[in-house]
PDB file of N, CA and C in Angstrom:
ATOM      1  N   UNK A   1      68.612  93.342  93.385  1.00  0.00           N
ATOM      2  CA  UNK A   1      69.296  92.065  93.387  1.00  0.00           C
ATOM      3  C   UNK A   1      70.449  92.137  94.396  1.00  0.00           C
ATOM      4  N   UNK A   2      70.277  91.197  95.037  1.00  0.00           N
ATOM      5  CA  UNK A   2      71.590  91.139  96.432  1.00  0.00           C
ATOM      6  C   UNK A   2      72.666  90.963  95.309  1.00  0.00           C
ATOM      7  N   UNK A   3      73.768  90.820  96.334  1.00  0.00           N
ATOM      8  CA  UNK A   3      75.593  90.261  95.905  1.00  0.00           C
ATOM      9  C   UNK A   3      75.477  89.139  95.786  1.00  0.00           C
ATOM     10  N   UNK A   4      74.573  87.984  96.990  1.00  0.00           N
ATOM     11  CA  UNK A   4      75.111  86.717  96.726  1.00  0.00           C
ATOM     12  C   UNK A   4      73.947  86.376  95.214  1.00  0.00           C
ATOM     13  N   UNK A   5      72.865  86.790  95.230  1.00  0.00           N
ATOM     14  CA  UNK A   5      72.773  86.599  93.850  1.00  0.00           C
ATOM     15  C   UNK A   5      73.222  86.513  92.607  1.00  0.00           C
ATOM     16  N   UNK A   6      73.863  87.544  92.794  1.00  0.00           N
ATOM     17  CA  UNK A   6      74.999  87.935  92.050  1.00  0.00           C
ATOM     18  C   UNK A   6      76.337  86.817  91.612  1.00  0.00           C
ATOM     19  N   UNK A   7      76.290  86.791  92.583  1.00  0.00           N
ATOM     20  CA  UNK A   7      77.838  85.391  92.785  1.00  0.00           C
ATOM     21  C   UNK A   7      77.311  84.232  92.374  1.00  0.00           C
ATOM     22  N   UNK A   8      75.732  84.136  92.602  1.00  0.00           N
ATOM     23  CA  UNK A   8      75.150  82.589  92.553  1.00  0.00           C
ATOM     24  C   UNK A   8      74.866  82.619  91.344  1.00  0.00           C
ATOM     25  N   UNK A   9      74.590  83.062  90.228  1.00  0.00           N
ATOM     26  CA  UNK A   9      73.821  83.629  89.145  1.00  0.00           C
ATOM     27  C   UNK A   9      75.165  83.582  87.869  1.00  0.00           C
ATOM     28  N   UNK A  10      75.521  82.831  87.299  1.00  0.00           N
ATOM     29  CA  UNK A  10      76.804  83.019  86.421  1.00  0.00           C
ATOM     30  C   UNK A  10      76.230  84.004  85.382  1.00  0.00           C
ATOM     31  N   UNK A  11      75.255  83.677  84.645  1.00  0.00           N
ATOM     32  CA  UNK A  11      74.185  84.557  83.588  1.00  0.00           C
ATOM     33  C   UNK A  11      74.348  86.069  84.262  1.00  0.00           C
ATOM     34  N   UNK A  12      73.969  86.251  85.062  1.00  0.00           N
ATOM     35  CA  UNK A  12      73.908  87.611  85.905  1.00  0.00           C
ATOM     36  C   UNK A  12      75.388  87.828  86.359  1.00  0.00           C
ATOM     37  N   UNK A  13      75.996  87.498  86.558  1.00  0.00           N
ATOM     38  CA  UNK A  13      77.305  87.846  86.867  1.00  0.00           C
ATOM     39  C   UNK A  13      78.217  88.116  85.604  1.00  0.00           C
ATOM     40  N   UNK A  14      78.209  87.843  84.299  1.00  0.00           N
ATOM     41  CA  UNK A  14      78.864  87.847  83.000  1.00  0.00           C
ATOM     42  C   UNK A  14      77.943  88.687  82.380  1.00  0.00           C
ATOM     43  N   UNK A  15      77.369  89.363  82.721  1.00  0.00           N
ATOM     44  CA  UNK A  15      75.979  90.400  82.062  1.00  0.00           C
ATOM     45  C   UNK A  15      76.684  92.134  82.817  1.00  0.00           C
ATOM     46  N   UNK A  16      76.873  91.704  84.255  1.00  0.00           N
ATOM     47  CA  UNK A  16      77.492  92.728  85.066  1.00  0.00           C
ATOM     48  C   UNK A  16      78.958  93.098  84.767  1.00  0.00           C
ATOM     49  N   UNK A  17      79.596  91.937  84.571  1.00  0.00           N
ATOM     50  CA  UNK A  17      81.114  91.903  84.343  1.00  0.00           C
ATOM     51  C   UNK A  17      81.365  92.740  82.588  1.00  0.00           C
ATOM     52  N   UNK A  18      80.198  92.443  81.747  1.00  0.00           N
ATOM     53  CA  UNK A  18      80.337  92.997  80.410  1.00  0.00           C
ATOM     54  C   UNK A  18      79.834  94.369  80.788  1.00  0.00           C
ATOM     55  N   UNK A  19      78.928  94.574  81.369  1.00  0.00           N
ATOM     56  CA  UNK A  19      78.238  96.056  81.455  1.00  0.00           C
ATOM     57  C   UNK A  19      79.714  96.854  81.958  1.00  0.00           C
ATOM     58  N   UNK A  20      80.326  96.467  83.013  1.00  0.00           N
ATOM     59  CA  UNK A  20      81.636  97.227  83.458  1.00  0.00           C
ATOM     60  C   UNK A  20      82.575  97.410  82.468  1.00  0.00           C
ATOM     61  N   UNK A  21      82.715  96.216  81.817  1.00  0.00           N
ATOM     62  CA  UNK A  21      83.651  96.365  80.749  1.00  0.00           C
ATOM     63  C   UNK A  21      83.607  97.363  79.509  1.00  0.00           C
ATOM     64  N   UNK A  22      82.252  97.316  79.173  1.00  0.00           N
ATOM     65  CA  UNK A  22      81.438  98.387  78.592  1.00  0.00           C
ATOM     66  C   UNK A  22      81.501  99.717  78.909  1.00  0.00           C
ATOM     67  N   UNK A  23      82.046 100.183  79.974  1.00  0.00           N
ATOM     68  CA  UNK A  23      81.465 101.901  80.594  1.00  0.00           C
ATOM     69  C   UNK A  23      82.477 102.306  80.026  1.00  0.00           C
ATOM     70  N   UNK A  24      84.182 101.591  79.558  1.00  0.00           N
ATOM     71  CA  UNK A  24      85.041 102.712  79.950  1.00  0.00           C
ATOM     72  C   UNK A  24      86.622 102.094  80.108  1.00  0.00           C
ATOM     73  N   UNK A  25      87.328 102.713  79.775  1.00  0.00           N
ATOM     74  CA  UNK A  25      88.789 102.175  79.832  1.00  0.00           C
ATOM     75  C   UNK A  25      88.902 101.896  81.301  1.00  0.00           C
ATOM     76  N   UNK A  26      88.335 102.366  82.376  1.00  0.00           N
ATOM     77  CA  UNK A  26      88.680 102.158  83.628  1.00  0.00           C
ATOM     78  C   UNK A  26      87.877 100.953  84.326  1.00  0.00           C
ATOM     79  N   UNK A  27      86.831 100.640  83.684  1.00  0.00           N
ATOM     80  CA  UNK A  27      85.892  99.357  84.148  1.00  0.00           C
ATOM     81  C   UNK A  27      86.849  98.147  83.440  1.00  0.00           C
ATOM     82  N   UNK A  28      87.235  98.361  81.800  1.00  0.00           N
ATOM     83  CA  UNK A  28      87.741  97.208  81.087  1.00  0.00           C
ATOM     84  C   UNK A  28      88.973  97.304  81.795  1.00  0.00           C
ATOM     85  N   UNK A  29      89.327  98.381  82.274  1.00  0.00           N
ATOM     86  CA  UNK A  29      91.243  97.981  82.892  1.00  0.00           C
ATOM     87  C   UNK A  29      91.109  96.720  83.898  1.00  0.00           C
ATOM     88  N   UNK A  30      89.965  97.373  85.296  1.00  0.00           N
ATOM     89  CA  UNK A  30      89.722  96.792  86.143  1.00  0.00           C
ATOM     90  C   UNK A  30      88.949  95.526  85.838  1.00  0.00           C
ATOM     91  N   UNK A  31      87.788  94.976  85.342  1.00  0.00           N
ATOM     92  CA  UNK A  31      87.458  93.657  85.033  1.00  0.00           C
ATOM     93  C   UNK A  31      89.028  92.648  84.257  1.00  0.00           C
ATOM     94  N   UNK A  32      89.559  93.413  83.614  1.00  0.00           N
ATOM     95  CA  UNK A  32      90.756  92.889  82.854  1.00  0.00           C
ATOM     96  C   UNK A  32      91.996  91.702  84.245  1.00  0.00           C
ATOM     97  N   UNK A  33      92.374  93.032  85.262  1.00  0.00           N
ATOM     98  CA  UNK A  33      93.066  92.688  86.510  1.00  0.00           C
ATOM     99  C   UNK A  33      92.409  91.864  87.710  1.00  0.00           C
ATOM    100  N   UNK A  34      91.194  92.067  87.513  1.00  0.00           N
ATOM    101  CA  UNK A  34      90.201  91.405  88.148  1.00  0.00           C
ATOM    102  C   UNK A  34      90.428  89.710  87.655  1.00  0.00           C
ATOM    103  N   UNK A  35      90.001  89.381  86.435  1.00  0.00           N
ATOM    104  CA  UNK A  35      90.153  87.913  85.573  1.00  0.00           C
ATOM    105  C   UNK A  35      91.360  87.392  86.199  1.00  0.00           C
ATOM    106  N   UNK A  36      92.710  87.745  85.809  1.00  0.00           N
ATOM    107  CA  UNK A  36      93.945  87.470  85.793  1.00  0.00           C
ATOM    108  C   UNK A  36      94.627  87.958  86.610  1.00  0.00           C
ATOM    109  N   UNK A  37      94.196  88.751  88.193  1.00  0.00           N
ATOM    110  CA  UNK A  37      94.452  88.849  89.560  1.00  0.00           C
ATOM    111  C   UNK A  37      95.850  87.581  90.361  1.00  0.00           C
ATOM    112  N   UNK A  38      94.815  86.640  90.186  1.00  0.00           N
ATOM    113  CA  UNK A  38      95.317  85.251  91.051  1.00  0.00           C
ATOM    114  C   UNK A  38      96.700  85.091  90.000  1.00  0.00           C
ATOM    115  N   UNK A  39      96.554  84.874  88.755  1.00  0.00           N
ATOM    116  CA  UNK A  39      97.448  84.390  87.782  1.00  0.00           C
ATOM    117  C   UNK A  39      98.873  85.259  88.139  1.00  0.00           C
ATOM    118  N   UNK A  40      98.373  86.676  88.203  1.00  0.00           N
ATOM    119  CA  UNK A  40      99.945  87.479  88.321  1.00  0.00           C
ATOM    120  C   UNK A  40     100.385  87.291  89.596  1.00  0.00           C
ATOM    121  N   UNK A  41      99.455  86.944  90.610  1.00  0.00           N
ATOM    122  CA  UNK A  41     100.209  86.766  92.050  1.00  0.00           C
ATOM    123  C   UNK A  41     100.812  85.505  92.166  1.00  0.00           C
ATOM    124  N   UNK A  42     100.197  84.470  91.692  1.00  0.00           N
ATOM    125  CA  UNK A  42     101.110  83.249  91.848  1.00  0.00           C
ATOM    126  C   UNK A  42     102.326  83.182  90.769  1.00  0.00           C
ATOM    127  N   UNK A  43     102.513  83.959  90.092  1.00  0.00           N
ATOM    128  CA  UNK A  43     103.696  84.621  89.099  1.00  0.00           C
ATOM    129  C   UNK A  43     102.995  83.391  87.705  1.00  0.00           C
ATOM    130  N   UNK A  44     101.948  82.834  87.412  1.00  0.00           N
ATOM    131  CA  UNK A  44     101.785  82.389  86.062  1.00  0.00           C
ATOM    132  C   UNK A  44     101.987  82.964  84.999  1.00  0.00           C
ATOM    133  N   UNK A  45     101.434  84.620  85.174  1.00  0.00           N
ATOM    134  CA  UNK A  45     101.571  85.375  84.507  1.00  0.00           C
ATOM    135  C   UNK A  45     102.469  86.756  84.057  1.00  0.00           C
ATOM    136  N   UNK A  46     103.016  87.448  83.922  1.00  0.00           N
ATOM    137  CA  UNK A  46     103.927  88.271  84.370  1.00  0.00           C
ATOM    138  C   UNK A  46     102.744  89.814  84.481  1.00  0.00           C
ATOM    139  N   UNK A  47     103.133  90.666  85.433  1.00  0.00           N
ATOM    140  CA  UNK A  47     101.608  91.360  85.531  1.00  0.00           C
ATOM    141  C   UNK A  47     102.001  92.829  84.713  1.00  0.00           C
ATOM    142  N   UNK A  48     103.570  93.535  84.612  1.00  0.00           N
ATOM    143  CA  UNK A  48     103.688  94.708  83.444  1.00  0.00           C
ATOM    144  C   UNK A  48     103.886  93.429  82.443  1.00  0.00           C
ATOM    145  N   UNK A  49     103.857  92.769  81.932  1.00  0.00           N
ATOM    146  CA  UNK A  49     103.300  92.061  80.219  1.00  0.00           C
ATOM    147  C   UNK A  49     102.154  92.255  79.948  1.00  0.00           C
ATOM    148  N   UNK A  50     101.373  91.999  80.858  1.00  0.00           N
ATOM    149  CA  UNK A  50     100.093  91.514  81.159  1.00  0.00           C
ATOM    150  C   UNK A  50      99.149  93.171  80.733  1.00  0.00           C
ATOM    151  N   UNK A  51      99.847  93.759  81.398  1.00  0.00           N
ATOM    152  CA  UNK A  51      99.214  95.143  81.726  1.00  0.00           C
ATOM    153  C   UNK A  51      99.413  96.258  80.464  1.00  0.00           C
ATOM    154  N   UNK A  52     100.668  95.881  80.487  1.00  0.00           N
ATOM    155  CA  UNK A  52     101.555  97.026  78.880  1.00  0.00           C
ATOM    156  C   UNK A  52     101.213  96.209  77.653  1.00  0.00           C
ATOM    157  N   UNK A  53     100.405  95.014  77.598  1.00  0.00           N
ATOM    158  CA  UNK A  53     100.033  94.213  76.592  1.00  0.00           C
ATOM    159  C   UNK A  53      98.933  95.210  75.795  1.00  0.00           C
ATOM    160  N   UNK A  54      98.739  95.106  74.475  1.00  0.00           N
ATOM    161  CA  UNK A  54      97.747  95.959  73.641  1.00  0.00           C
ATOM    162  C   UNK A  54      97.780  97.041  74.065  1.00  0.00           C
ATOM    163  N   UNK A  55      98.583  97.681  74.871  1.00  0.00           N
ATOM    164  CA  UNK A  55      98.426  99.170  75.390  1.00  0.00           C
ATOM    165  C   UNK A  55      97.390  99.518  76.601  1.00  0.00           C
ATOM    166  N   UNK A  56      96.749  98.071  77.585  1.00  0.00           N
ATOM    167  CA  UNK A  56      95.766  98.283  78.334  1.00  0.00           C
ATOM    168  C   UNK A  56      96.045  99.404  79.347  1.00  0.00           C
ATOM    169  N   UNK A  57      97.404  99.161  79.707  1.00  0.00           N
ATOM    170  CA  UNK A  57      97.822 100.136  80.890  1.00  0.00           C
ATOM    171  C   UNK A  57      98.199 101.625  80.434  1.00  0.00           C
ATOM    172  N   UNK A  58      98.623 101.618  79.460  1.00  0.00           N
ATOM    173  CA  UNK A  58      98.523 102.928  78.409  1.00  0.00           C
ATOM    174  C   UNK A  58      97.151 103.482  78.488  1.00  0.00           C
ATOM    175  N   UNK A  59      96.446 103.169  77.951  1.00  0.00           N
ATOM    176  CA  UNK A  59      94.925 103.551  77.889  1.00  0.00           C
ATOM    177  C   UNK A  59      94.192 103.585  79.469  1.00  0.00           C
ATOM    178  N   UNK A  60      94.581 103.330  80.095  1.00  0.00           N
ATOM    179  CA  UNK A  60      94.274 103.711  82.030  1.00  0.00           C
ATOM    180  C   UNK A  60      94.847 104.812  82.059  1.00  0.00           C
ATOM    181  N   UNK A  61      96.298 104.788  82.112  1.00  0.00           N
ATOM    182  CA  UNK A  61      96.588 105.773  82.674  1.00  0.00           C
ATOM    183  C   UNK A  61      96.507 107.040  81.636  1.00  0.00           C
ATOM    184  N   UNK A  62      96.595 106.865  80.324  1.00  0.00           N
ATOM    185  CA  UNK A  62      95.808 108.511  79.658  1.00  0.00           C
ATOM    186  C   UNK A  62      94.655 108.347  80.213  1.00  0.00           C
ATOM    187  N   UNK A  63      93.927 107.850  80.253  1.00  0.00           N
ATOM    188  CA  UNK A  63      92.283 108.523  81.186  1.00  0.00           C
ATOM    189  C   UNK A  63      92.561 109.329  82.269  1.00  0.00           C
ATOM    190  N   UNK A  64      93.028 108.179  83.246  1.00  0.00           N
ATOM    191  CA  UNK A  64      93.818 108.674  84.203  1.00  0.00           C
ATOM    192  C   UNK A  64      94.278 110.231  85.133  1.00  0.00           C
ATOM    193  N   UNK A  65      95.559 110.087  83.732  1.00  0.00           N
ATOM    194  CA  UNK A  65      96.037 111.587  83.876  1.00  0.00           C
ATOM    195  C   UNK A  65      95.491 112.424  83.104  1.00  0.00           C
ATOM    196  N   UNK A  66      94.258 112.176  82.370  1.00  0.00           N
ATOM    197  CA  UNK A  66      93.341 113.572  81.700  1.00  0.00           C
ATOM    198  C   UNK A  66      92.337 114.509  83.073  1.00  0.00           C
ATOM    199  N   UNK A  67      92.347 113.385  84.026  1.00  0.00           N
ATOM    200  CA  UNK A  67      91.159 114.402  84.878  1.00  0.00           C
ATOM    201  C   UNK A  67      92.276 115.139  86.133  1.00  0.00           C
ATOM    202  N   UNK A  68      91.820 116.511  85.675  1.00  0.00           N
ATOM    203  CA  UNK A  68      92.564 117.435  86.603  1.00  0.00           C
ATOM    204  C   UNK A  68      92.704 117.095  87.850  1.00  0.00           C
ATOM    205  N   UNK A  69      91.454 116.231  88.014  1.00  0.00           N
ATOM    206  CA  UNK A  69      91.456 116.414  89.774  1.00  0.00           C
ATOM    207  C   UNK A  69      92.494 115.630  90.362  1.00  0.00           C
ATOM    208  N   UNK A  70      92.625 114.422  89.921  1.00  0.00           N
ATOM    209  CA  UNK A  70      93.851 112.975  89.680  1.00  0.00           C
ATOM    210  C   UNK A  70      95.229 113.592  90.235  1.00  0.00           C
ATOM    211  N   UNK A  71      95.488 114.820  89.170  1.00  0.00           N
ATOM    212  CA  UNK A  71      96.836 115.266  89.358  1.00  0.00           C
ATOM    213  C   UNK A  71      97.036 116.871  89.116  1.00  0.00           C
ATOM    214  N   UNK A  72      96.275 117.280  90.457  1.00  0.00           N
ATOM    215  CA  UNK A  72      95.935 118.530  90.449  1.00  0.00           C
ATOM    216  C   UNK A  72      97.331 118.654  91.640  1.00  0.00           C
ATOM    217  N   UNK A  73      97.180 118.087  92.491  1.00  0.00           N
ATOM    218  CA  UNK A  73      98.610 117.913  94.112  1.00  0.00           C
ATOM    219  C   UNK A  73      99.948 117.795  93.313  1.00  0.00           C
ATOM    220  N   UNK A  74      99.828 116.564  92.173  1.00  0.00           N
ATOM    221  CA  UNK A  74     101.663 116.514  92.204  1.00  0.00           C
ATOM    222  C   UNK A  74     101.783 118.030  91.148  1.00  0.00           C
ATOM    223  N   UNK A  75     101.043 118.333  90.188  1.00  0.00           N
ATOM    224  CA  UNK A  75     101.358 119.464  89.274  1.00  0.00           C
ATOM    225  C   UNK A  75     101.515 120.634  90.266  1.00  0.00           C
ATOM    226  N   UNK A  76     100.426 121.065  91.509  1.00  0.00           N
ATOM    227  CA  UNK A  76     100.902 122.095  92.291  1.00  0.00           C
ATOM    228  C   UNK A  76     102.309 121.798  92.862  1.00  0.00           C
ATOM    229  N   UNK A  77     103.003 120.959  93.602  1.00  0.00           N
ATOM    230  CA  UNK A  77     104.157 120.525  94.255  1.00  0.00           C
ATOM    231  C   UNK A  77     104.768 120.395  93.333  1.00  0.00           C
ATOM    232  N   UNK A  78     105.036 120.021  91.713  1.00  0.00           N
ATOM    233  CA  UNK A  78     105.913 120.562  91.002  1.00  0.00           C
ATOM    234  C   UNK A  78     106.199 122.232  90.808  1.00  0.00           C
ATOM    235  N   UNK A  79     104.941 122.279  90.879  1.00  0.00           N
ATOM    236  CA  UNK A  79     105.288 124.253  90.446  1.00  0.00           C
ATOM    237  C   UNK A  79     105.747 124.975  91.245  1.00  0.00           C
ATOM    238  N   UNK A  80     105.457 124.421  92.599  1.00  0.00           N
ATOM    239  CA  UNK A  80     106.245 125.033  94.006  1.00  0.00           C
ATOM    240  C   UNK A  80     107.485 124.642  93.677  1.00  0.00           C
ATOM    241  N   UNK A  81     108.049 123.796  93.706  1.00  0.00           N
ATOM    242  CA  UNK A  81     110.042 123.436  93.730  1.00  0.00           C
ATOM    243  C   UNK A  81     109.874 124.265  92.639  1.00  0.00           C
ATOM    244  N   UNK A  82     109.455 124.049  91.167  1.00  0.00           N
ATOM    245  CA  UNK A  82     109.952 124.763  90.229  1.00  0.00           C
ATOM    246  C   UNK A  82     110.363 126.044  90.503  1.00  0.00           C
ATOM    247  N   UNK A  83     109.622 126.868  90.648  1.00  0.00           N
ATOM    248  CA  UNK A  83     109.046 128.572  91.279  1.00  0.00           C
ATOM    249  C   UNK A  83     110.256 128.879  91.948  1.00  0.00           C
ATOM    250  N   UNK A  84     110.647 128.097  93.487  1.00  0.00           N
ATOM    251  CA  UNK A  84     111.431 128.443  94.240  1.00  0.00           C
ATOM    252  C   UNK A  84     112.920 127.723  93.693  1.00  0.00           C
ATOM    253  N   UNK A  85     112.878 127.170  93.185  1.00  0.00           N
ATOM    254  CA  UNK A  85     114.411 126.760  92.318  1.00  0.00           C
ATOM    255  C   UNK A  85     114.417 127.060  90.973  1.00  0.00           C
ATOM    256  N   UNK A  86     114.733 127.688  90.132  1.00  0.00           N
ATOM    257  CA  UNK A  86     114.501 128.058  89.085  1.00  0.00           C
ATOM    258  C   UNK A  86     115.368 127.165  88.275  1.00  0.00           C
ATOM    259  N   UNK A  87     117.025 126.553  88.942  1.00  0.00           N
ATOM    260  CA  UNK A  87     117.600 125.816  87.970  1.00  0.00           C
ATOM    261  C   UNK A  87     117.735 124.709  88.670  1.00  0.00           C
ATOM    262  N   UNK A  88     116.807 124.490  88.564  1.00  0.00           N
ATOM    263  CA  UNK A  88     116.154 122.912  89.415  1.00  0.00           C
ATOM    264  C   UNK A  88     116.120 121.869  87.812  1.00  0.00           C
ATOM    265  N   UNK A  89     117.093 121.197  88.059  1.00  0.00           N
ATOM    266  CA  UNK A  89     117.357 120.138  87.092  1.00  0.00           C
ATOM    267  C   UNK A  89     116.072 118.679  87.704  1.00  0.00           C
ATOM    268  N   UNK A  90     116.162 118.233  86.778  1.00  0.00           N
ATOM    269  CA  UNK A  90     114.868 117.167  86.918  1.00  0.00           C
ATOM    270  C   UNK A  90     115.159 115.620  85.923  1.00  0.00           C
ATOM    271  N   UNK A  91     115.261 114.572  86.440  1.00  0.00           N
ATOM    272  CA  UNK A  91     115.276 113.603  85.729  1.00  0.00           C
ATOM    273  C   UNK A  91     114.011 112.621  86.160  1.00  0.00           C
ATOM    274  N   UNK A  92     113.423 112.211  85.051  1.00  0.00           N
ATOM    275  CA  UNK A  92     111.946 111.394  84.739  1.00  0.00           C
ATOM    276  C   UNK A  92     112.422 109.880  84.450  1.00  0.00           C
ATOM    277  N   UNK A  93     112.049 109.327  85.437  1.00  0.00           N
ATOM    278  CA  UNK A  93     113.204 107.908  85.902  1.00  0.00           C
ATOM    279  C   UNK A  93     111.715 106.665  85.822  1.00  0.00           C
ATOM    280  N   UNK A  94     111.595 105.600  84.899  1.00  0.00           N
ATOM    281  CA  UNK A  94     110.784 104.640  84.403  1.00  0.00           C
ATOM    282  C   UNK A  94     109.092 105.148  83.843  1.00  0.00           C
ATOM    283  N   UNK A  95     109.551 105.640  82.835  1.00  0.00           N
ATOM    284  CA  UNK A  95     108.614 107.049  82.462  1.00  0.00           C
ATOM    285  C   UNK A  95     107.030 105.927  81.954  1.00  0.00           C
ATOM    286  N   UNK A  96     107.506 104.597  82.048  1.00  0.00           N
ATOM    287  CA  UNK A  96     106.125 104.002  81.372  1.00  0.00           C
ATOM    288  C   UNK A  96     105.075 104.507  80.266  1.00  0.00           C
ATOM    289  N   UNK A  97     104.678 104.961  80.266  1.00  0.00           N
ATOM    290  CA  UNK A  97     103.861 105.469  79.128  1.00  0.00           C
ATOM    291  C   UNK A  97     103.595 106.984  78.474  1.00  0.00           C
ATOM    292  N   UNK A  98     104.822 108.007  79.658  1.00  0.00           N
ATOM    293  CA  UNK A  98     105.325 109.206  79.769  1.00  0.00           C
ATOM    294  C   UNK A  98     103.935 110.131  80.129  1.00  0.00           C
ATOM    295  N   UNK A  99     102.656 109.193  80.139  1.00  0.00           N
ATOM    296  CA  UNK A  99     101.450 110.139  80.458  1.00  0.00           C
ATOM    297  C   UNK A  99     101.499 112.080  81.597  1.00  0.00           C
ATOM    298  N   UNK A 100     102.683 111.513  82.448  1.00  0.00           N
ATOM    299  CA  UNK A 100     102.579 112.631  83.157  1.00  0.00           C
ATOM    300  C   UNK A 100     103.690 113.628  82.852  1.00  0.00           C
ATOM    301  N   UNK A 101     104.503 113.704  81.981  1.00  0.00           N
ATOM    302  CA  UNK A 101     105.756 114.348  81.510  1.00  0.00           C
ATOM    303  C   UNK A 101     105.276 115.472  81.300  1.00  0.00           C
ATOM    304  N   UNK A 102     104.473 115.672  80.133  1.00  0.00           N
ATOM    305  CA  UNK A 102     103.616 117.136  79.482  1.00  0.00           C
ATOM    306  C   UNK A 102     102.851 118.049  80.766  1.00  0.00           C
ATOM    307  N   UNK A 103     102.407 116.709  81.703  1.00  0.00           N
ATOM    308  CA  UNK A 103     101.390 117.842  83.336  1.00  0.00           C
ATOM    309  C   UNK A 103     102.734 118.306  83.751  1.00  0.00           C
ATOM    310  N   UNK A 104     103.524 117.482  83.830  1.00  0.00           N
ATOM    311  CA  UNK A 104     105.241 118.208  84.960  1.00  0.00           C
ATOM    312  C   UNK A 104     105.740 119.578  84.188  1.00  0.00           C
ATOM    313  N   UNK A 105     105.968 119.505  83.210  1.00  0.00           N
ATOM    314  CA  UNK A 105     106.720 120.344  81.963  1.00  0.00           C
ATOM    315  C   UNK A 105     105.698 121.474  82.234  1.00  0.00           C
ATOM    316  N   UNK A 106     104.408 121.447  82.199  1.00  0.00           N
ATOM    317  CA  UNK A 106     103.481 122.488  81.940  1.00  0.00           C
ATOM    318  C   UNK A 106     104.080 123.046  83.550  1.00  0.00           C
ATOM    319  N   UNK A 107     103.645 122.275  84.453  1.00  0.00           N
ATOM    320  CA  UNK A 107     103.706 122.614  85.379  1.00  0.00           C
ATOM    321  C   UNK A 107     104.891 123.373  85.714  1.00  0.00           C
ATOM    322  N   UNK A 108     105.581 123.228  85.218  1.00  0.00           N
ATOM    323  CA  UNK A 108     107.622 123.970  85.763  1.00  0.00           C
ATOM    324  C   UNK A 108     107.629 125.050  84.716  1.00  0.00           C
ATOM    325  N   UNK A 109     106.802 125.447  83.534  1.00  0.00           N
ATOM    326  CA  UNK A 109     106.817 126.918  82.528  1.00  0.00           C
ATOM    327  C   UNK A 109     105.801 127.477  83.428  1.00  0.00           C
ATOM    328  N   UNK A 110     105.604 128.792  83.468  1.00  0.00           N
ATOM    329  CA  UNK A 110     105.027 129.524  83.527  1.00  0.00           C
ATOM    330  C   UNK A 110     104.245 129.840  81.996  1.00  0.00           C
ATOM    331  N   UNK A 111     105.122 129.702  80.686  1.00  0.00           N
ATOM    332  CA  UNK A 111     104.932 130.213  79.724  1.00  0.00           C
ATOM    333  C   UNK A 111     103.849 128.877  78.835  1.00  0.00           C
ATOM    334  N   UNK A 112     104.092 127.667  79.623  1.00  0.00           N
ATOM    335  CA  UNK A 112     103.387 126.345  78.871  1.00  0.00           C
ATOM    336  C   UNK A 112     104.641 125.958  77.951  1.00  0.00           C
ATOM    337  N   UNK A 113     104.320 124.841  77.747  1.00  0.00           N
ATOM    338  CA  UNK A 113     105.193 124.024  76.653  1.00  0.00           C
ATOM    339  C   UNK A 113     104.807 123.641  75.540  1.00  0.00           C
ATOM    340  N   UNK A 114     105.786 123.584  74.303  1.00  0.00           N
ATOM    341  CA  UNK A 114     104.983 123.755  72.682  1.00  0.00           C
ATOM    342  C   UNK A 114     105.497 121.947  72.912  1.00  0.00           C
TER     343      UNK A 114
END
């Protein structure tokens, strides 16, 4: 099936749009921003309400920051400053859903964090 089928086809297009929504916190994030795109740019909507609403953006970004590969760079480049500064003070400035606090923390022990 082509794209413009796709586009031409409302039945087929709300079949595709549920199947995405279906796979996964990262299909429902994206079909979610997708719907209500236009709305947050012309400011109808406010887009962190929108996003931090039911916890949608919560639930992205724990997926998110569960796959190593995601945040494999900033955890190495924390452990480097850490390593070479040992009393390297650190402040965690609009922590949103704090998903990456525990990768940083791990990342700056050697020993891990309880």
């Amino acid at each position: 099936m082509s794209v413009q089928q796709v586009l031409d086809d409302c039945e087929v297009r709300e079949r595709l749009v549920s199947h995405i929504e279906d796979s996964g916190v990262n299909g429902f994030f994206s079909m979610q921003i997708g719907r209500n795109g236009f709305k947050m740019l012309h400011g109808e909507i406010d887009a962190l309400t929108f996003m931090f609403y039911d916890g949608l953006a919560g639930r992205y970004l724990e997926k998110m920051l569960a796959n190593d590969h995601r945040i494999y760079l900033v955890s190495q480049y924390i452990d480097l400053l850490s390593s070479r500064n040992l009393s390297m003070s650190t402040l965690e400035v609009g922590t949103g859903t704090g998903g990456q606090t525990m990768r940083s923390l791990n990342a700056m022990s050697r020993d891990g964090v309880e």
